[in-house]
C-alpha atoms as a PDB file:
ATOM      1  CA  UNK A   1       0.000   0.000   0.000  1.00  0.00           C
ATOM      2  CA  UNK A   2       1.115   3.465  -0.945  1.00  0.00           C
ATOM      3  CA  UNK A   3       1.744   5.770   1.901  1.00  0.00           C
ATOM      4  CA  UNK A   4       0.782   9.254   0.904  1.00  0.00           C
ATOM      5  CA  UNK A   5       2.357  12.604   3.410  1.00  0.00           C
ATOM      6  CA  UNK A   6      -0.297  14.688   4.810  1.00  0.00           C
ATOM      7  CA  UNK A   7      -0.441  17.989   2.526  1.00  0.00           C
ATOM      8  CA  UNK A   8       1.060  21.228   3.595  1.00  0.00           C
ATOM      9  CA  UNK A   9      -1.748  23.426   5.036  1.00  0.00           C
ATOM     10  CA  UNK A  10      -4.163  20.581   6.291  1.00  0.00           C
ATOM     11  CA  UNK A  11      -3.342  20.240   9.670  1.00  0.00           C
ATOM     12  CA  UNK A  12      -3.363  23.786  11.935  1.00  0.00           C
ATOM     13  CA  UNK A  13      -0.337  25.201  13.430  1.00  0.00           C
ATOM     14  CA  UNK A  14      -0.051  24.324  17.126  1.00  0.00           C
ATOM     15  CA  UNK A  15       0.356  27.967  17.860  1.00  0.00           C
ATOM     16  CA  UNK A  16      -2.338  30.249  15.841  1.00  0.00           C
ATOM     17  CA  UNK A  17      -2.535  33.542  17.475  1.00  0.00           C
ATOM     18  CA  UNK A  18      -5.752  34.087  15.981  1.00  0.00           C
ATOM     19  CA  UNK A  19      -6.712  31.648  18.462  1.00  0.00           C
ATOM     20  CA  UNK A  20      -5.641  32.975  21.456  1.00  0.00           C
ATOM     21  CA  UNK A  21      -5.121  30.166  24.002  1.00  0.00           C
ATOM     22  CA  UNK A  22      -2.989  28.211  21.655  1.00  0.00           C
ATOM     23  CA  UNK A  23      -0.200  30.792  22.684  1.00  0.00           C
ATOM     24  CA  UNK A  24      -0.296  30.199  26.359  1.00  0.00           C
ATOM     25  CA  UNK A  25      -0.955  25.836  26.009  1.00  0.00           C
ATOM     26  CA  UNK A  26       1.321  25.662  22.224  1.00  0.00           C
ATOM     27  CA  UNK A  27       4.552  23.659  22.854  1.00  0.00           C
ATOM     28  CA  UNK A  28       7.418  25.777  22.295  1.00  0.00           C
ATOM     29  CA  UNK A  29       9.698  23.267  21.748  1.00  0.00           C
ATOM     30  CA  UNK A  30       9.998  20.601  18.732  1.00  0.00           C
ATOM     31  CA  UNK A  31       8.276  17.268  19.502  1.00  0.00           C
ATOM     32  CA  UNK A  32      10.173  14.356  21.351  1.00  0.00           C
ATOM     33  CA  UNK A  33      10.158  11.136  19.311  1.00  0.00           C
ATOM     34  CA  UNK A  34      10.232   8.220  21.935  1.00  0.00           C
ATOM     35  CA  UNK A  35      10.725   4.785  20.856  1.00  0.00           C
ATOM     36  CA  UNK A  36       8.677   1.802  22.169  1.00  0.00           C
ATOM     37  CA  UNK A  37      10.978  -0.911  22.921  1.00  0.00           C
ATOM     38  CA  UNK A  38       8.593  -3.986  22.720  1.00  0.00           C
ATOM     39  CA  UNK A  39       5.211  -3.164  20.351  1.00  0.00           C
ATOM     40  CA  UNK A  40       1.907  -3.299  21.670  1.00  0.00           C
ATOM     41  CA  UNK A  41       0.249  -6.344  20.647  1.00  0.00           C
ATOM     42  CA  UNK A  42      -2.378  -6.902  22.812  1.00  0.00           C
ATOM     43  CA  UNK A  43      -5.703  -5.238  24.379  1.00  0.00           C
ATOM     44  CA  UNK A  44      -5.180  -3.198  21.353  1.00  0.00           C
ATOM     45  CA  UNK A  45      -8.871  -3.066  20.111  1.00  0.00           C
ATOM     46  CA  UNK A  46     -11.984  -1.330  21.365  1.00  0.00           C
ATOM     47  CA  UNK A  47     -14.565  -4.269  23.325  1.00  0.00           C
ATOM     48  CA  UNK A  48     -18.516  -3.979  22.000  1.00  0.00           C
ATOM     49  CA  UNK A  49     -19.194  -4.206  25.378  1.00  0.00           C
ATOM     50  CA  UNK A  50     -18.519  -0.662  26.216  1.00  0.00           C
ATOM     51  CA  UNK A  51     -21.046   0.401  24.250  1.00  0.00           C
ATOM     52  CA  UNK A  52     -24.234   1.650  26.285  1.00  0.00           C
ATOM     53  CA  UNK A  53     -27.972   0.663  24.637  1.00  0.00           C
ATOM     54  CA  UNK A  54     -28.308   4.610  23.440  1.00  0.00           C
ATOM     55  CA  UNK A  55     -24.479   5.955  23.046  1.00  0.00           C
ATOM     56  CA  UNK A  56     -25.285   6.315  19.300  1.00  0.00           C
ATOM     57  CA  UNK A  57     -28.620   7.824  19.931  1.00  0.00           C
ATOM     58  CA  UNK A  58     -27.968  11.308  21.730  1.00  0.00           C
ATOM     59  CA  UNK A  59     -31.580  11.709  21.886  1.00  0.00           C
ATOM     60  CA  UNK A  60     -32.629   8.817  23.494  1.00  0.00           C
ATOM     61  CA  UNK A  61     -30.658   9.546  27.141  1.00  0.00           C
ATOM     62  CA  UNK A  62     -33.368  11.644  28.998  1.00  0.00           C
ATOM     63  CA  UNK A  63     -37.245  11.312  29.909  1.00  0.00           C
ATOM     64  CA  UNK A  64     -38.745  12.610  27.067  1.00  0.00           C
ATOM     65  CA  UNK A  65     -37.689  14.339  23.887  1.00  0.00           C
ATOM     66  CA  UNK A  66     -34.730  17.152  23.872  1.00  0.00           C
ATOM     67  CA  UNK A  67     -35.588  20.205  22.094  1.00  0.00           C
ATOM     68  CA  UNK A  68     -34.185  21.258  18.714  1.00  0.00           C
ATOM     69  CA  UNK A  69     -34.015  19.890  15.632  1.00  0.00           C
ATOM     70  CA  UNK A  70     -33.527  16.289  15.346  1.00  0.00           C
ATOM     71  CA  UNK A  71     -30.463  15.212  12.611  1.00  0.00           C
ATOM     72  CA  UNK A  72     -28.781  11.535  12.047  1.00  0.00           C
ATOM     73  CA  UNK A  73     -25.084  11.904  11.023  1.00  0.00           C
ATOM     74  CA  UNK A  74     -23.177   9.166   9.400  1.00  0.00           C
ATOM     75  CA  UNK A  75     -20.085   8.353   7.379  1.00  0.00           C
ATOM     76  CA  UNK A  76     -17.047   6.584   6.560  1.00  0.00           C
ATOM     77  CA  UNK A  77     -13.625   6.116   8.509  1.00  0.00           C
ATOM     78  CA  UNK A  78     -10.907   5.332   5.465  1.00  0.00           C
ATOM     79  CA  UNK A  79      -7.616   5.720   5.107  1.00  0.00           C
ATOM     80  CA  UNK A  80      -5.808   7.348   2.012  1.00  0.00           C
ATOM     81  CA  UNK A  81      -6.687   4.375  -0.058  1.00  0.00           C
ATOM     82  CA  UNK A  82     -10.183   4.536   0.504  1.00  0.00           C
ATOM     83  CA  UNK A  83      -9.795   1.648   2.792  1.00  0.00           C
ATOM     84  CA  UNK A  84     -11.926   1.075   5.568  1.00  0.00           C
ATOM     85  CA  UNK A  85     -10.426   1.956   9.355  1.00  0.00           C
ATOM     86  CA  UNK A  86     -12.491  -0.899  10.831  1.00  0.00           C
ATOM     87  CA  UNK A  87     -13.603  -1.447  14.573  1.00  0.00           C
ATOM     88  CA  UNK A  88     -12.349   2.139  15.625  1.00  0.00           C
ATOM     89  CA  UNK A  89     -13.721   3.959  18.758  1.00  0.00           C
ATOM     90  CA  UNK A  90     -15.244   7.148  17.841  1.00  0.00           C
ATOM     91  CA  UNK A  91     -16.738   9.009  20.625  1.00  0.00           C
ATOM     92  CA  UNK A  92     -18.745  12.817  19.948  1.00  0.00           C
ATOM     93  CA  UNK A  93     -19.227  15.528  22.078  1.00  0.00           C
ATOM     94  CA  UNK A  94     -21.561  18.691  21.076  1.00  0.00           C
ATOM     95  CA  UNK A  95     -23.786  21.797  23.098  1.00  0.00           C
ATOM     96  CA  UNK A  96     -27.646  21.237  22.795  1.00  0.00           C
ATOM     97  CA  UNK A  97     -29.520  23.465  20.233  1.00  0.00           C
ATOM     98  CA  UNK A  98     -29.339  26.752  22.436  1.00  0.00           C
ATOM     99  CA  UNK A  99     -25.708  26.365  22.220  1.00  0.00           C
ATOM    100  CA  UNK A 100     -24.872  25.443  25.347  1.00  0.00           C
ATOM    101  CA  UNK A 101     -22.574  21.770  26.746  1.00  0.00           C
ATOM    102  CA  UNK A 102     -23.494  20.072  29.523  1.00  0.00           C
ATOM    103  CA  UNK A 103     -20.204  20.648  32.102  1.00  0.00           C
ATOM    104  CA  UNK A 104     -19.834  22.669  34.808  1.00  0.00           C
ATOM    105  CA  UNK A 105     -17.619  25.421  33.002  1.00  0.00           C
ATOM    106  CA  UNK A 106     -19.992  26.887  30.408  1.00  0.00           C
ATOM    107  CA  UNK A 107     -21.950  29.477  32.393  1.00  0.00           C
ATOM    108  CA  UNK A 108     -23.447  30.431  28.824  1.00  0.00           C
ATOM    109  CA  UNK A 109     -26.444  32.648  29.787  1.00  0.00           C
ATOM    110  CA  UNK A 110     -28.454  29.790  27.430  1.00  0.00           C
ATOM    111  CA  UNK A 111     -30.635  27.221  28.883  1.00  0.00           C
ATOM    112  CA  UNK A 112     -29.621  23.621  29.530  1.00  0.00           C
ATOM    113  CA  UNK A 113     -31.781  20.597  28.406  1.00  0.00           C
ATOM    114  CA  UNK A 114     -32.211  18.086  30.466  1.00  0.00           C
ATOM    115  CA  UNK A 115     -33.036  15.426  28.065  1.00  0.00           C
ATOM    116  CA  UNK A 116     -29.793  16.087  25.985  1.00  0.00           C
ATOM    117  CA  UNK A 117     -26.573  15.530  26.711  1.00  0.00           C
ATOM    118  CA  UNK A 118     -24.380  16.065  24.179  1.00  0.00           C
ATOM    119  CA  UNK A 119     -22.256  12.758  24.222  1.00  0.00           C
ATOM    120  CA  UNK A 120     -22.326   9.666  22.725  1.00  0.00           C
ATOM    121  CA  UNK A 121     -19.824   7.001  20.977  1.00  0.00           C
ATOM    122  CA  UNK A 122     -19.613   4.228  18.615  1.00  0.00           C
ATOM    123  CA  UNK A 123     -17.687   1.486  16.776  1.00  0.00           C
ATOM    124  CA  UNK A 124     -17.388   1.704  12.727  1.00  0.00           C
ATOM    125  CA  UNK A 125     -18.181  -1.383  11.269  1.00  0.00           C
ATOM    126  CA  UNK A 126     -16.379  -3.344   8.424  1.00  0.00           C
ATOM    127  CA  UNK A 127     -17.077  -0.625   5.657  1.00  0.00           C
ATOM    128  CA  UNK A 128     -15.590   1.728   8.026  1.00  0.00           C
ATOM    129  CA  UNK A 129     -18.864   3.165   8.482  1.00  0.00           C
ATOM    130  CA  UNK A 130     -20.330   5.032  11.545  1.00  0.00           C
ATOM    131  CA  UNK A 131     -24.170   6.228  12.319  1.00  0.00           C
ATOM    132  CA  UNK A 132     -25.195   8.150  15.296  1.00  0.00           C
ATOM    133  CA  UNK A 133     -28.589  10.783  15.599  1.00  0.00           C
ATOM    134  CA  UNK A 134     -28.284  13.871  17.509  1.00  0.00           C
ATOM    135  CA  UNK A 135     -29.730  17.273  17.574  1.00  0.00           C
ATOM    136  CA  UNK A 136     -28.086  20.101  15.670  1.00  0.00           C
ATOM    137  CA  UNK A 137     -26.175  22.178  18.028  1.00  0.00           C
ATOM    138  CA  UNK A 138     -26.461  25.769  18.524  1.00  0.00           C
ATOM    139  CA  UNK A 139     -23.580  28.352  18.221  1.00  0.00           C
ATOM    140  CA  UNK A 140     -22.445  30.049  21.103  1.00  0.00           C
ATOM    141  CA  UNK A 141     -20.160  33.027  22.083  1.00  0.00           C
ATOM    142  CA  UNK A 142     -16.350  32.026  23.793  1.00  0.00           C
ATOM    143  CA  UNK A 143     -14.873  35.336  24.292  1.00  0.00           C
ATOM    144  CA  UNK A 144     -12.182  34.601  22.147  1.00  0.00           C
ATOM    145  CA  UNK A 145     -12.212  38.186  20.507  1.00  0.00           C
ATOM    146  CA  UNK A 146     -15.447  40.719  20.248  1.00  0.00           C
ATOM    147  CA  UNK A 147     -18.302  38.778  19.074  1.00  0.00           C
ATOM    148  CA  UNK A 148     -16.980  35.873  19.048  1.00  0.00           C
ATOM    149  CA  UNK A 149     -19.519  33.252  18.489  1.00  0.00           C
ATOM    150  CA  UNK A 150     -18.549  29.726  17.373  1.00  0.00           C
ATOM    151  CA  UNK A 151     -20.233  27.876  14.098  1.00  0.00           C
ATOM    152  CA  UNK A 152     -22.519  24.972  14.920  1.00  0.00           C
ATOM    153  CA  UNK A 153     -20.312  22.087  15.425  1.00  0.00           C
ATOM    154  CA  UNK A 154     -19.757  18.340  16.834  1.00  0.00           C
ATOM    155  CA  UNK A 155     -16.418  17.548  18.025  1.00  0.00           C
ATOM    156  CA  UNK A 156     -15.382  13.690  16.804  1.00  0.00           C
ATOM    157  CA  UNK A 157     -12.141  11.421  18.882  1.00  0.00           C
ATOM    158  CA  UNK A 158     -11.339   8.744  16.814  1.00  0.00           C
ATOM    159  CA  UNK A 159      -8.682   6.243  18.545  1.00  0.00           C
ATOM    160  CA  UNK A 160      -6.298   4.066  16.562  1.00  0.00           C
ATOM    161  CA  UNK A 161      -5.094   0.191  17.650  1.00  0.00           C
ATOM    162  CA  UNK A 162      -3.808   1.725  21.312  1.00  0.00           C
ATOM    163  CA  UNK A 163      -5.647   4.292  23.280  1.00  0.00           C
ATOM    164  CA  UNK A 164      -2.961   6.285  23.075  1.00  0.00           C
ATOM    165  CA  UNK A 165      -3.126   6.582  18.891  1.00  0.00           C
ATOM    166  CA  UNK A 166      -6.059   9.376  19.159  1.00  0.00           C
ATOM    167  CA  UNK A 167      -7.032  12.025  16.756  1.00  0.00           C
ATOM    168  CA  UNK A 168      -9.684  15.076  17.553  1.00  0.00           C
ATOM    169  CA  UNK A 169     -10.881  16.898  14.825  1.00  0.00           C
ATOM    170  CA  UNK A 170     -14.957  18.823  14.384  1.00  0.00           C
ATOM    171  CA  UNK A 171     -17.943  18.572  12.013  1.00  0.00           C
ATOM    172  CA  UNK A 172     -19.502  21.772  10.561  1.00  0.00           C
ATOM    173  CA  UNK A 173     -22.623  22.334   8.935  1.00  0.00           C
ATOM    174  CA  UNK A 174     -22.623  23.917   4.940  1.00  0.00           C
ATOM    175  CA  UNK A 175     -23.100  27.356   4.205  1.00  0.00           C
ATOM    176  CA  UNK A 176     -22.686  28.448   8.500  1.00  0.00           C
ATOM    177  CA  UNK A 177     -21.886  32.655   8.399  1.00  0.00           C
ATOM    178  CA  UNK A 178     -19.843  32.307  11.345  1.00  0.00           C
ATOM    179  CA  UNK A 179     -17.084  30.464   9.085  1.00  0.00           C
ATOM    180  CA  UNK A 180     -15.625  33.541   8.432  1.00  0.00           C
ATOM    181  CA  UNK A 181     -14.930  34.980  11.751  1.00  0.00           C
ATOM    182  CA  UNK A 182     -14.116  31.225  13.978  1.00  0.00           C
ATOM    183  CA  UNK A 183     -10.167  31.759  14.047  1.00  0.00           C
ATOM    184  CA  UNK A 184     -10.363  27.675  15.160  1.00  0.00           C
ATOM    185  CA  UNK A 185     -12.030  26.787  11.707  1.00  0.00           C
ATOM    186  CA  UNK A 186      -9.946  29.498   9.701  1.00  0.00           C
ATOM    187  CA  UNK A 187      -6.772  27.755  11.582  1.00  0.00           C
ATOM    188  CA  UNK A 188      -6.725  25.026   9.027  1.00  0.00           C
ATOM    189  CA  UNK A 189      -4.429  27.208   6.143  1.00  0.00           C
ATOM    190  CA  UNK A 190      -5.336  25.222   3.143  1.00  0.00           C
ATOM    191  CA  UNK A 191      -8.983  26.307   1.839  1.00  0.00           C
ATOM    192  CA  UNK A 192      -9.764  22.907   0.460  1.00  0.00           C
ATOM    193  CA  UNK A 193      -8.605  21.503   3.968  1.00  0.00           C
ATOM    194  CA  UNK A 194     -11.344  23.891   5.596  1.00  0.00           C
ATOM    195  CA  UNK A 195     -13.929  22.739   3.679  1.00  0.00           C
ATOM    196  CA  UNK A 196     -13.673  18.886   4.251  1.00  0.00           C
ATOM    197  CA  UNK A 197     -14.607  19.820   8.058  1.00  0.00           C
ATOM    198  CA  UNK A 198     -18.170  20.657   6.189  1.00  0.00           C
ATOM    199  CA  UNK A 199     -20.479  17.749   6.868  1.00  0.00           C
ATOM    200  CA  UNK A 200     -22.738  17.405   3.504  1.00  0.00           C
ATOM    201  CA  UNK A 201     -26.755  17.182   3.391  1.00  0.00           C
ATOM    202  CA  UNK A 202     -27.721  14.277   2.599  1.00  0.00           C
ATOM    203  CA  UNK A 203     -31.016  12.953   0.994  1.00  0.00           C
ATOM    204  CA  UNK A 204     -30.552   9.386   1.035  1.00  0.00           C
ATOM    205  CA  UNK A 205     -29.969   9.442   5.337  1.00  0.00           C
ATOM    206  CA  UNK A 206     -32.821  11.655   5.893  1.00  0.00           C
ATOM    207  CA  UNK A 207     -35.209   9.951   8.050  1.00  0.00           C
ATOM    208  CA  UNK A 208     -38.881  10.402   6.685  1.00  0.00           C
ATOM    209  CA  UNK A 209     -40.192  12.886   8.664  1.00  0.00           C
ATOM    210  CA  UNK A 210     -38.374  12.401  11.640  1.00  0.00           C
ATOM    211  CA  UNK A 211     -34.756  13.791  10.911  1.00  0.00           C
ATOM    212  CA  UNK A 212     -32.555  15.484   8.320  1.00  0.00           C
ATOM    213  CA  UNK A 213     -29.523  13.326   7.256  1.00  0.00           C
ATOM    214  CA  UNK A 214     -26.085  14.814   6.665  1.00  0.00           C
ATOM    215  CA  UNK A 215     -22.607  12.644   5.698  1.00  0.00           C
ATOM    216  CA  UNK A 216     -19.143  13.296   7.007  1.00  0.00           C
ATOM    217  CA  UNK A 217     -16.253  11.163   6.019  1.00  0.00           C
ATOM    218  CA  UNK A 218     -12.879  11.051   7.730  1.00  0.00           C
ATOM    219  CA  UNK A 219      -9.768  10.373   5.933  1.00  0.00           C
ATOM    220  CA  UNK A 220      -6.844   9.662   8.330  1.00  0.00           C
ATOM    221  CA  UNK A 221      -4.147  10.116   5.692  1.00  0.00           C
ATOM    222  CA  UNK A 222      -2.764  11.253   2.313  1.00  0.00           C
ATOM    223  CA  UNK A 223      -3.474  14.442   0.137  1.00  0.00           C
ATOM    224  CA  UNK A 224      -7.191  14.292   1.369  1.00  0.00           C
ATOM    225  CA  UNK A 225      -6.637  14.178   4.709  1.00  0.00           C
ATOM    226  CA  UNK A 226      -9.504  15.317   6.990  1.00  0.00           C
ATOM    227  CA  UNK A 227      -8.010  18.644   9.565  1.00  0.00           C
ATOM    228  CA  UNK A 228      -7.298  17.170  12.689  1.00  0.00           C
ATOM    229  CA  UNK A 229      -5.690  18.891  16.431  1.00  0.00           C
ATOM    230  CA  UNK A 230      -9.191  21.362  16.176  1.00  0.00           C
END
């Protein structure tokens, strides 16, 4: 199998000073190779049997229905051949549909819901494929600059064959104004980069009249290599 570098511009710098916490938490200093003497070979694989009844239903955690507008995301895990990542741990974090997360620091004068939670995880399956419903989060201001408010997004982990192999990247919605102005979305230098953060509507996974359906497919390598460190 070809191996295929990551493209200049695809990744963001550690330190964008745009964004302006990077400065105080970006390393300084070049990264520190370390090399494992003896390979991990075992417990390397994510169990089924961490898997809750409703992790991939975000909307299915509370007494009754949360508020907002009800969406079902799925996609594909690949890697720059197209190949399927199969069996990997993805786990998705989000604010409710007033913008707002569920954790003890966000004192954003929004109302919490308390039939939503905003997590969930699941397992891609042998086509590398993942499915998970949701409601579409809200933006919300993080006093990053004046009027700073950021797009509607869910934040995706994805872990590799060891725990410690994780990547962190975050799904947008199309055509969001606030692309513009989010100094974490305009990190990502390379303009085609940027856009494959943009989930796509999609048709064929809308649900009836339940839910809209949108796609959004992570590449882990190569030339089309999905943003990732957001």
């Amino acid at each position: 199998m070809k191996f295929e570098s990551i493209a200049p511009g695809t990744w963001p710098e550690l330190i964008y000073p745009a964004y302006k916490s990077t400065v105080k938490r970006g390393p300084l200093q070049p990264n520190l190779r370390i090399e494992a003497p003896v390979p991990v070979t075992q417990n390397i694989h994510a169990d089924p049997r961490i898997l809750l009844p409703h992790d991939a239903d975000l909307t299915a955690v509370g007494a009754g229905e949360p508020l907002g507008e009800k969406i079902v995301v799925t996609g594909r895990v690949v890697d720059e051949d197209g190949k399927p990542v199969r069996n990997s741990l993805i786990e998705v974090w989000q604010a409710n549909s007033a913008g707002r997360y569920w954790h003890s620091k966000d004192q954003h004068a929004a109302p919490l819901d308390p039939n939503f939670f905003g997590l969930g995880k699941m397992l891609t399956d042998d086509e590398g494929r993942y499915r998970f419903v949701t409601i579409k989060p809200g933006p919300y201001p993080w006093g990053n600059h004046d009027k700073a408010w950021r797009p509607a997004h869910i934040h995706f982990s994805l872990f590799g064959n060891v725990y410690a192999q994780r990547l962190v990247t975050q799904m947008y919605f199309p055509n969001d104004p606030l692309f513009d102005y989010d100094p974490i979305f305009q990190s990502v230098p390379d303009e085609a980069a940027r856009q494959r953060l943009v989930s796509r509507f999609s048709l064929e996974h809308t649900v009836g009249a339940e839910m809209l359906g949108y796609e959004f497919d992570i590449v882990l390598r190569g030339r089309n290599a999905t943003p990732m460190g957001l």
